[in-house]
PDB file of N, CA and C in Angstrom:
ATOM      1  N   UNK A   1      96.286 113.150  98.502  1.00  0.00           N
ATOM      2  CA  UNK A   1      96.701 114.072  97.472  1.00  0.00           C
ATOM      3  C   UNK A   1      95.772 115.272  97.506  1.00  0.00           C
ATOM      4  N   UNK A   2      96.330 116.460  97.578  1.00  0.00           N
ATOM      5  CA  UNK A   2      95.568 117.393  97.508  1.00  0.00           C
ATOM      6  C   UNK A   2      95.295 117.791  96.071  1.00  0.00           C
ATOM      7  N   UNK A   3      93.357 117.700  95.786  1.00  0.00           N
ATOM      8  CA  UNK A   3      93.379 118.126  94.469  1.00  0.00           C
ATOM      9  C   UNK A   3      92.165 118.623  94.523  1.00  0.00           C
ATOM     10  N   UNK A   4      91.483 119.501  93.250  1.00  0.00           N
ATOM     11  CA  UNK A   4      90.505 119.996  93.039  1.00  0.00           C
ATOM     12  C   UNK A   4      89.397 119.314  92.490  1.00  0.00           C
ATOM     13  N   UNK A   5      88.112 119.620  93.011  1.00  0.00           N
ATOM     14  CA  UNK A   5      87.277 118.382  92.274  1.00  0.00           C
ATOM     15  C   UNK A   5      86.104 119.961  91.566  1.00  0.00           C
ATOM     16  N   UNK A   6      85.186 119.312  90.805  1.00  0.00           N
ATOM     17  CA  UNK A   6      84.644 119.781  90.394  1.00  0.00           C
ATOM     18  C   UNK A   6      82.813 119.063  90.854  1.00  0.00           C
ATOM     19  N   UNK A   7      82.955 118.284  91.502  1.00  0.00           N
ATOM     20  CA  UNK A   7      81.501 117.928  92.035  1.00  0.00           C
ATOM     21  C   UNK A   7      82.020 117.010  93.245  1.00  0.00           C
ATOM     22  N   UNK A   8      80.647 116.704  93.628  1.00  0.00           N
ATOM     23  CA  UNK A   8      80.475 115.973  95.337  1.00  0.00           C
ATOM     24  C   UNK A   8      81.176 114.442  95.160  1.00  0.00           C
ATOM     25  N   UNK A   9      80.755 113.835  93.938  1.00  0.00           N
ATOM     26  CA  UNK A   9      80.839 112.421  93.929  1.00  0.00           C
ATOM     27  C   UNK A   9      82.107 111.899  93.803  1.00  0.00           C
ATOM     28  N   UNK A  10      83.157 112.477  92.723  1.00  0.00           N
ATOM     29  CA  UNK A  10      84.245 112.090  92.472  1.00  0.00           C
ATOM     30  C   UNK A  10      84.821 112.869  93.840  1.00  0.00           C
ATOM     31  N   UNK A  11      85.128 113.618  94.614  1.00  0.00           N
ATOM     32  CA  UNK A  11      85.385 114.163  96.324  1.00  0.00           C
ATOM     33  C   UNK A  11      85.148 112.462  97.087  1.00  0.00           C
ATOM     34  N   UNK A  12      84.323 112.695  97.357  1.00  0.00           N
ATOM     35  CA  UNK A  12      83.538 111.356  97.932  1.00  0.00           C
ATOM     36  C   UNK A  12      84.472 109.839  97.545  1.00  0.00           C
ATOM     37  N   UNK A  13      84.714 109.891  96.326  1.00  0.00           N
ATOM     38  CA  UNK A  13      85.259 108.322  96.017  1.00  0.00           C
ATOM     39  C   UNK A  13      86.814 108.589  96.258  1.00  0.00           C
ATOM     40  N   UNK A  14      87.247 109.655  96.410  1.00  0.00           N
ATOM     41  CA  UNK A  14      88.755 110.121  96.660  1.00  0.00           C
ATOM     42  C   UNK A  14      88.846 109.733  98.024  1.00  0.00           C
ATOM     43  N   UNK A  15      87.870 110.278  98.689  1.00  0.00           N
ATOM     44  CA  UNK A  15      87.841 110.746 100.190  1.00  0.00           C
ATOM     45  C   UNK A  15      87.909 108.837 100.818  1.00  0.00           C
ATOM     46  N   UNK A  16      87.029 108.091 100.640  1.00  0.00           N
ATOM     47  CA  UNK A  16      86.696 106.605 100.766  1.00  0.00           C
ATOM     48  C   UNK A  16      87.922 105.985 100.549  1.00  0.00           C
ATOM     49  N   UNK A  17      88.961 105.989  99.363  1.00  0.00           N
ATOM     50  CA  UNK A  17      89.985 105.423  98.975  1.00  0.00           C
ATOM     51  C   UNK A  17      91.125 105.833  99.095  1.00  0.00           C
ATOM     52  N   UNK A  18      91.516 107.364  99.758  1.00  0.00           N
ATOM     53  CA  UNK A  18      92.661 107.899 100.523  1.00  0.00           C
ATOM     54  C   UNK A  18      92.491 107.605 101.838  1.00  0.00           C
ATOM     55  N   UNK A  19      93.872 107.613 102.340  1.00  0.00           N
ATOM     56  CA  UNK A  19      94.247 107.255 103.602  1.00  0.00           C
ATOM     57  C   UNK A  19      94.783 108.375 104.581  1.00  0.00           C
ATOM     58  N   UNK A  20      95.423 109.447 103.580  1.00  0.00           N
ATOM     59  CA  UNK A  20      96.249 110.179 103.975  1.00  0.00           C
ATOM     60  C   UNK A  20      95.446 111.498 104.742  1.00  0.00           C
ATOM     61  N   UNK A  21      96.204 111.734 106.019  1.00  0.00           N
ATOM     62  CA  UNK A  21      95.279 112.244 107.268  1.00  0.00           C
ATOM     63  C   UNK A  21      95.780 113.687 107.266  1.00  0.00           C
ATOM     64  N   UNK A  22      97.119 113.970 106.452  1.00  0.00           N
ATOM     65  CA  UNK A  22      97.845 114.992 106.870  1.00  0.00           C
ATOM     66  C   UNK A  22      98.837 115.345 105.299  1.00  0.00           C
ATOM     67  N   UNK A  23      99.327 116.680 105.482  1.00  0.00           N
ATOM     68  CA  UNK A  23     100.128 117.083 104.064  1.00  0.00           C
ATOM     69  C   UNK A  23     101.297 116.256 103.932  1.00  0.00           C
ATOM     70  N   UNK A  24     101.764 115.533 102.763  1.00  0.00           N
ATOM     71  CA  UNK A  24     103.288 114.929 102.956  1.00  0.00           C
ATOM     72  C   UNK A  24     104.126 115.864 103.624  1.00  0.00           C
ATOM     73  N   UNK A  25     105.099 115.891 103.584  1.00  0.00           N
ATOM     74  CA  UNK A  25     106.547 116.044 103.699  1.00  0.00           C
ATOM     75  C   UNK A  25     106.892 115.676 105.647  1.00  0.00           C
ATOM     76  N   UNK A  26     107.693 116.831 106.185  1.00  0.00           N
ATOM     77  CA  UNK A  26     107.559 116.827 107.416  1.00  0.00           C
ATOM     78  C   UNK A  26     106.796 117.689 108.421  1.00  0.00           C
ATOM     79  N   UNK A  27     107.155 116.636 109.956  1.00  0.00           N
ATOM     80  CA  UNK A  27     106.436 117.624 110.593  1.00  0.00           C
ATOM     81  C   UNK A  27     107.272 118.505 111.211  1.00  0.00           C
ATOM     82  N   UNK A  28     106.925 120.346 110.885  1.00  0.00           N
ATOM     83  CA  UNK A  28     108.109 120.786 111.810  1.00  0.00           C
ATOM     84  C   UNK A  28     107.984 122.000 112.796  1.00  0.00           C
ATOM     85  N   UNK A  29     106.956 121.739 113.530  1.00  0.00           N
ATOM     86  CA  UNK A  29     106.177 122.565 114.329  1.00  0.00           C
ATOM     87  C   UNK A  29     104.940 121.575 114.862  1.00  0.00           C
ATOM     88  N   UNK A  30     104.602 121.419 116.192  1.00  0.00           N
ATOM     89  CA  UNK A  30     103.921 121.174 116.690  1.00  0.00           C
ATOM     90  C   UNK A  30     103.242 121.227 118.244  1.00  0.00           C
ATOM     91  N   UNK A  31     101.841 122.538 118.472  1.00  0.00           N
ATOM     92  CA  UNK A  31     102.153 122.989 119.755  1.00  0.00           C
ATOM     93  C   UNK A  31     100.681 122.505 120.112  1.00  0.00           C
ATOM     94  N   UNK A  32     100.257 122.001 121.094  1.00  0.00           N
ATOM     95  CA  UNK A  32      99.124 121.108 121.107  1.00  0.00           C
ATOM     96  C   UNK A  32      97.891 120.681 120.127  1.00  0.00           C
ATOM     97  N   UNK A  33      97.171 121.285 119.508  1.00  0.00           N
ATOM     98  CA  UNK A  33      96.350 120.619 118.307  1.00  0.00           C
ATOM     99  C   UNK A  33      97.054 121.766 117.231  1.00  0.00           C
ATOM    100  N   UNK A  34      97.593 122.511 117.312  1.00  0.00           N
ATOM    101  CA  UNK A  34      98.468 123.186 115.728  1.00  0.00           C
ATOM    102  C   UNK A  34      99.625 122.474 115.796  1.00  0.00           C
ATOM    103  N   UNK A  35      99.736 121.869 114.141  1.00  0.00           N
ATOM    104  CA  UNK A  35     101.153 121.388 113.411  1.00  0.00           C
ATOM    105  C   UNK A  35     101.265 122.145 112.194  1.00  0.00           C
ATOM    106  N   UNK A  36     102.509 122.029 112.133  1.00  0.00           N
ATOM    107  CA  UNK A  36     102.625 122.658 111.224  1.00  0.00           C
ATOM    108  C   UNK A  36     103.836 122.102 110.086  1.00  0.00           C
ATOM    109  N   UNK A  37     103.272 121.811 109.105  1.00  0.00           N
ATOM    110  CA  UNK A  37     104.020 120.560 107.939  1.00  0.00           C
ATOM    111  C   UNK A  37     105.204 121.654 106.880  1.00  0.00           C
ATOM    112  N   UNK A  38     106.245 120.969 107.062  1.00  0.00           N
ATOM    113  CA  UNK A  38     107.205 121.203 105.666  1.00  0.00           C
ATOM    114  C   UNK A  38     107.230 120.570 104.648  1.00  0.00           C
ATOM    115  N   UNK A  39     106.373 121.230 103.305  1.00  0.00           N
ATOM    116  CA  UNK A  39     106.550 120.417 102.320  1.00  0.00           C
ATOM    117  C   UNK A  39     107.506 120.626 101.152  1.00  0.00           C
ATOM    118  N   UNK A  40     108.079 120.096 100.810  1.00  0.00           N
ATOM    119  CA  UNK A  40     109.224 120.448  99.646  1.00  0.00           C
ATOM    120  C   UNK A  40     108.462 120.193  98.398  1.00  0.00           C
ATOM    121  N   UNK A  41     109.066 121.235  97.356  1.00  0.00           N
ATOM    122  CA  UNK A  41     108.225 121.295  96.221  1.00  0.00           C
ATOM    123  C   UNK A  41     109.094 120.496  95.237  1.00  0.00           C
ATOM    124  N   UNK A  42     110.022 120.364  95.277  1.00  0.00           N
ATOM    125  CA  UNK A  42     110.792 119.057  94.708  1.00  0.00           C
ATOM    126  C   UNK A  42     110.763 117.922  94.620  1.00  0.00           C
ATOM    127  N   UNK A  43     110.529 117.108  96.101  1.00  0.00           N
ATOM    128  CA  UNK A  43     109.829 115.922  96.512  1.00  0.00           C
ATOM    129  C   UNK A  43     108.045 115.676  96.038  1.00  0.00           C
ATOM    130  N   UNK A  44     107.320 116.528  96.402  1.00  0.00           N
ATOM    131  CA  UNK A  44     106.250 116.732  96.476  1.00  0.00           C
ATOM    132  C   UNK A  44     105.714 117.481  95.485  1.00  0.00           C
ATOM    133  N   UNK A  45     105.819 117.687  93.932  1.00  0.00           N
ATOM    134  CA  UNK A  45     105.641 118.571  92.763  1.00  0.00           C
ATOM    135  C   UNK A  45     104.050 118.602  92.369  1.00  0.00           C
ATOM    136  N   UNK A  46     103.643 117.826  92.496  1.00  0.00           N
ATOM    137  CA  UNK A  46     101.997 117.867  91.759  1.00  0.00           C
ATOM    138  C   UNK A  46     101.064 118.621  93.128  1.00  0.00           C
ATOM    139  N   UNK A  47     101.245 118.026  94.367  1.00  0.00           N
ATOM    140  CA  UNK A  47     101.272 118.286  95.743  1.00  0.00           C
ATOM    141  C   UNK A  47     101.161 120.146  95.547  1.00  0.00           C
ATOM    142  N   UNK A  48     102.393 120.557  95.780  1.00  0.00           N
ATOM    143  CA  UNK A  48     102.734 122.037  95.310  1.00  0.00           C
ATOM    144  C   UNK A  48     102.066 122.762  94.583  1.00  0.00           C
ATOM    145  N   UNK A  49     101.843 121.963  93.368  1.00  0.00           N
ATOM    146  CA  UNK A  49     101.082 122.826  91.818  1.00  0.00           C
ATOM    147  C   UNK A  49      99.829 123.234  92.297  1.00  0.00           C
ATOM    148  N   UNK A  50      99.398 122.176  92.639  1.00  0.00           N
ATOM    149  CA  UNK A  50      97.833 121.981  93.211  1.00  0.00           C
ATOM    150  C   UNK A  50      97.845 122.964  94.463  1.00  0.00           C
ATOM    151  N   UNK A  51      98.367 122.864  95.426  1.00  0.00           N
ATOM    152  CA  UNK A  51      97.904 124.275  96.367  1.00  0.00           C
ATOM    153  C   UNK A  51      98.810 125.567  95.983  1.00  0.00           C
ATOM    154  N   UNK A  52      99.580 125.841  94.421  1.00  0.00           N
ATOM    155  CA  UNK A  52      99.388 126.960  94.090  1.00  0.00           C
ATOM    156  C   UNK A  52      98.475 127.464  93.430  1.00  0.00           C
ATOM    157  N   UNK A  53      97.810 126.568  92.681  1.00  0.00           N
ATOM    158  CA  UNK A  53      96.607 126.783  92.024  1.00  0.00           C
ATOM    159  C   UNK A  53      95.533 127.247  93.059  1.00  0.00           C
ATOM    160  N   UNK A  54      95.520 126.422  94.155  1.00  0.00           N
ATOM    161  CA  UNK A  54      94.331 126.555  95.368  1.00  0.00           C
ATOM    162  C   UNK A  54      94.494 127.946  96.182  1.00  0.00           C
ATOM    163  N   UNK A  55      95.814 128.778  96.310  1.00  0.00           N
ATOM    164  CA  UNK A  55      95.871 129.958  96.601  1.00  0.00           C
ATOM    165  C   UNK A  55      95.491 131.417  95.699  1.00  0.00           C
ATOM    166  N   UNK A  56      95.786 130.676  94.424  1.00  0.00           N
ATOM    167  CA  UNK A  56      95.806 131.934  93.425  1.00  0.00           C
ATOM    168  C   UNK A  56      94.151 131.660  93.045  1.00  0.00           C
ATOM    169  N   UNK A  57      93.433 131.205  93.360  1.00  0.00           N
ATOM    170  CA  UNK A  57      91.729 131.148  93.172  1.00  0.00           C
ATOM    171  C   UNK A  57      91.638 132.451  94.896  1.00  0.00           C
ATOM    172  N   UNK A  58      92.426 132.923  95.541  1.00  0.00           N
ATOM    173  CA  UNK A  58      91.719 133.635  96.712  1.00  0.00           C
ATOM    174  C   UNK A  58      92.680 134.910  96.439  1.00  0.00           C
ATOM    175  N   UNK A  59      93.473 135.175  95.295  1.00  0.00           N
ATOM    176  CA  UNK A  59      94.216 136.350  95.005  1.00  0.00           C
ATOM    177  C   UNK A  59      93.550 136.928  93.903  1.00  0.00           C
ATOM    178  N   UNK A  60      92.911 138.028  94.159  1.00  0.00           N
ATOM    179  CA  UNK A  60      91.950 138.991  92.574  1.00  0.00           C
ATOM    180  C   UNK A  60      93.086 139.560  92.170  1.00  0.00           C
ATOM    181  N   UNK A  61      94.566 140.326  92.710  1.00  0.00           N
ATOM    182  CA  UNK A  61      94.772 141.159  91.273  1.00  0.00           C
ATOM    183  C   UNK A  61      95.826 139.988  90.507  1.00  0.00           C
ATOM    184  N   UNK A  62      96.058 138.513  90.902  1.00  0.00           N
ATOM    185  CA  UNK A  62      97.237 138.237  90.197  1.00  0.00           C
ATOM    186  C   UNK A  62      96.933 137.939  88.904  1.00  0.00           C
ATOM    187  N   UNK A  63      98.049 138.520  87.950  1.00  0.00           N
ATOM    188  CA  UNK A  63      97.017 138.315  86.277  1.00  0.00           C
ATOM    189  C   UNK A  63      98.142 136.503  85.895  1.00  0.00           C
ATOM    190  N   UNK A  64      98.992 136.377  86.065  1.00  0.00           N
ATOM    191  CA  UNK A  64      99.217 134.773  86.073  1.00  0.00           C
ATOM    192  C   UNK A  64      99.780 134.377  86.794  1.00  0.00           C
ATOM    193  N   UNK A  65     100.218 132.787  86.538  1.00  0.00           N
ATOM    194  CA  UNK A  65     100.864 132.309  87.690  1.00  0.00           C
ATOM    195  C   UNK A  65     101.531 131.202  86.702  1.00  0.00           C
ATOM    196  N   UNK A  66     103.137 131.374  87.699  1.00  0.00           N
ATOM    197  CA  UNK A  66     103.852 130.321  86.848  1.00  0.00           C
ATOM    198  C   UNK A  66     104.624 129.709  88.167  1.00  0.00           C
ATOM    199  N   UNK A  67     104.733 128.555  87.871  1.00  0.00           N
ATOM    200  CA  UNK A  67     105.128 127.561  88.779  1.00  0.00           C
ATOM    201  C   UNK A  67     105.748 126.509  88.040  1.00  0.00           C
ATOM    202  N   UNK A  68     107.136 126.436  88.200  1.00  0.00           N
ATOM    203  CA  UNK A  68     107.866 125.445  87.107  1.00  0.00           C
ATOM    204  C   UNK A  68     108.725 124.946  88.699  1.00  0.00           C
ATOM    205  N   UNK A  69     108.207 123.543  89.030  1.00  0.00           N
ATOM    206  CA  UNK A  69     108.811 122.687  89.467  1.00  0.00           C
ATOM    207  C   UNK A  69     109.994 122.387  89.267  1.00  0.00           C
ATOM    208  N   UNK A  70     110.192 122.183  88.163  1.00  0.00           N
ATOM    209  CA  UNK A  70     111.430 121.861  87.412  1.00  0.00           C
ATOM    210  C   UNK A  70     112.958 122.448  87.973  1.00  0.00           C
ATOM    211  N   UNK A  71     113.154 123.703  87.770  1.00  0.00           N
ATOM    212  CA  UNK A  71     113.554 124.888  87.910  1.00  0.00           C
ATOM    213  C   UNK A  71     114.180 125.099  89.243  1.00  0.00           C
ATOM    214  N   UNK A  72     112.747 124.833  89.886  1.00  0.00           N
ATOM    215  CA  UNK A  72     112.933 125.965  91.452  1.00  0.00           C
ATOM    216  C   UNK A  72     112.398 124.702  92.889  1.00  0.00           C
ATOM    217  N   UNK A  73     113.221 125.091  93.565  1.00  0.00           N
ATOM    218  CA  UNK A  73     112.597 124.633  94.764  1.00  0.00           C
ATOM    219  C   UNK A  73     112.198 125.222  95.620  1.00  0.00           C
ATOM    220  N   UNK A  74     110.983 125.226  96.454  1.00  0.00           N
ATOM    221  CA  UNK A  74     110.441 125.925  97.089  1.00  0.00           C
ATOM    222  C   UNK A  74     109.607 124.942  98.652  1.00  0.00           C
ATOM    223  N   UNK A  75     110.257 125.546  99.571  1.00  0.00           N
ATOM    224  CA  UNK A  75     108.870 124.963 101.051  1.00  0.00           C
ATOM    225  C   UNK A  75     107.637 126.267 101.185  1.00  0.00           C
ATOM    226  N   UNK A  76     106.756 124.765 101.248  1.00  0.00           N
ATOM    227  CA  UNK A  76     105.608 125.312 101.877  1.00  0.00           C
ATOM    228  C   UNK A  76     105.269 124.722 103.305  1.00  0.00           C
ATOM    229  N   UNK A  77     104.613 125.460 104.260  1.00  0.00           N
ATOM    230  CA  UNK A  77     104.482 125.710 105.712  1.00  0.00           C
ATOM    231  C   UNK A  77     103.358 125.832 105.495  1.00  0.00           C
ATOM    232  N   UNK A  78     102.526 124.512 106.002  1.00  0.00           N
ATOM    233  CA  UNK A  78     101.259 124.741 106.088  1.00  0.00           C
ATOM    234  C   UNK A  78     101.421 124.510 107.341  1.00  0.00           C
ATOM    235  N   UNK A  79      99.933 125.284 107.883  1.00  0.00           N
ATOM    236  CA  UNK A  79      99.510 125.268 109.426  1.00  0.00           C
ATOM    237  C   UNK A  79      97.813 124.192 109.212  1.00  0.00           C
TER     238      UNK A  79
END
């Protein structure tokens, strides 16, 4: 699960007790060590929230951010 921690230790006890090596959804690109994952924000909603939150911490002018799962479906293409 991709999520935000706020110190080393609780990271650490996540890191020990996850398994997961790679982003859910699919794989849909792959050219010798780059893949590149389709994740659906429908299937995958908390997944989503969490790396919109994790993008909009590296954007200075956005003044909010709304993300209603609910609503909308959206892929993300991670590399």
């Amino acid at each position: 699960m991709f999520q935000v921690y706020n110190g080393g230790a609780r990271l650490g006890v996540h890191a020990r007790k996850c398994d997961r090596r790679h982003p859910p959804g699919r794989k849909a690109y792959q050219r010798g060590a780059h893949t590149i994952w389709e994740v659906d924000s429908a299937i995958d909603k908390l997944y989503c929230q969490n790396l919109s939150l994790f993008g909009k911490s590296f954007i200075d002018d956005v003044k909010t951010l709304f993300f209603d799962s609910n609503n909308c479906t959206f892929l993300f293409y991670i590399l």
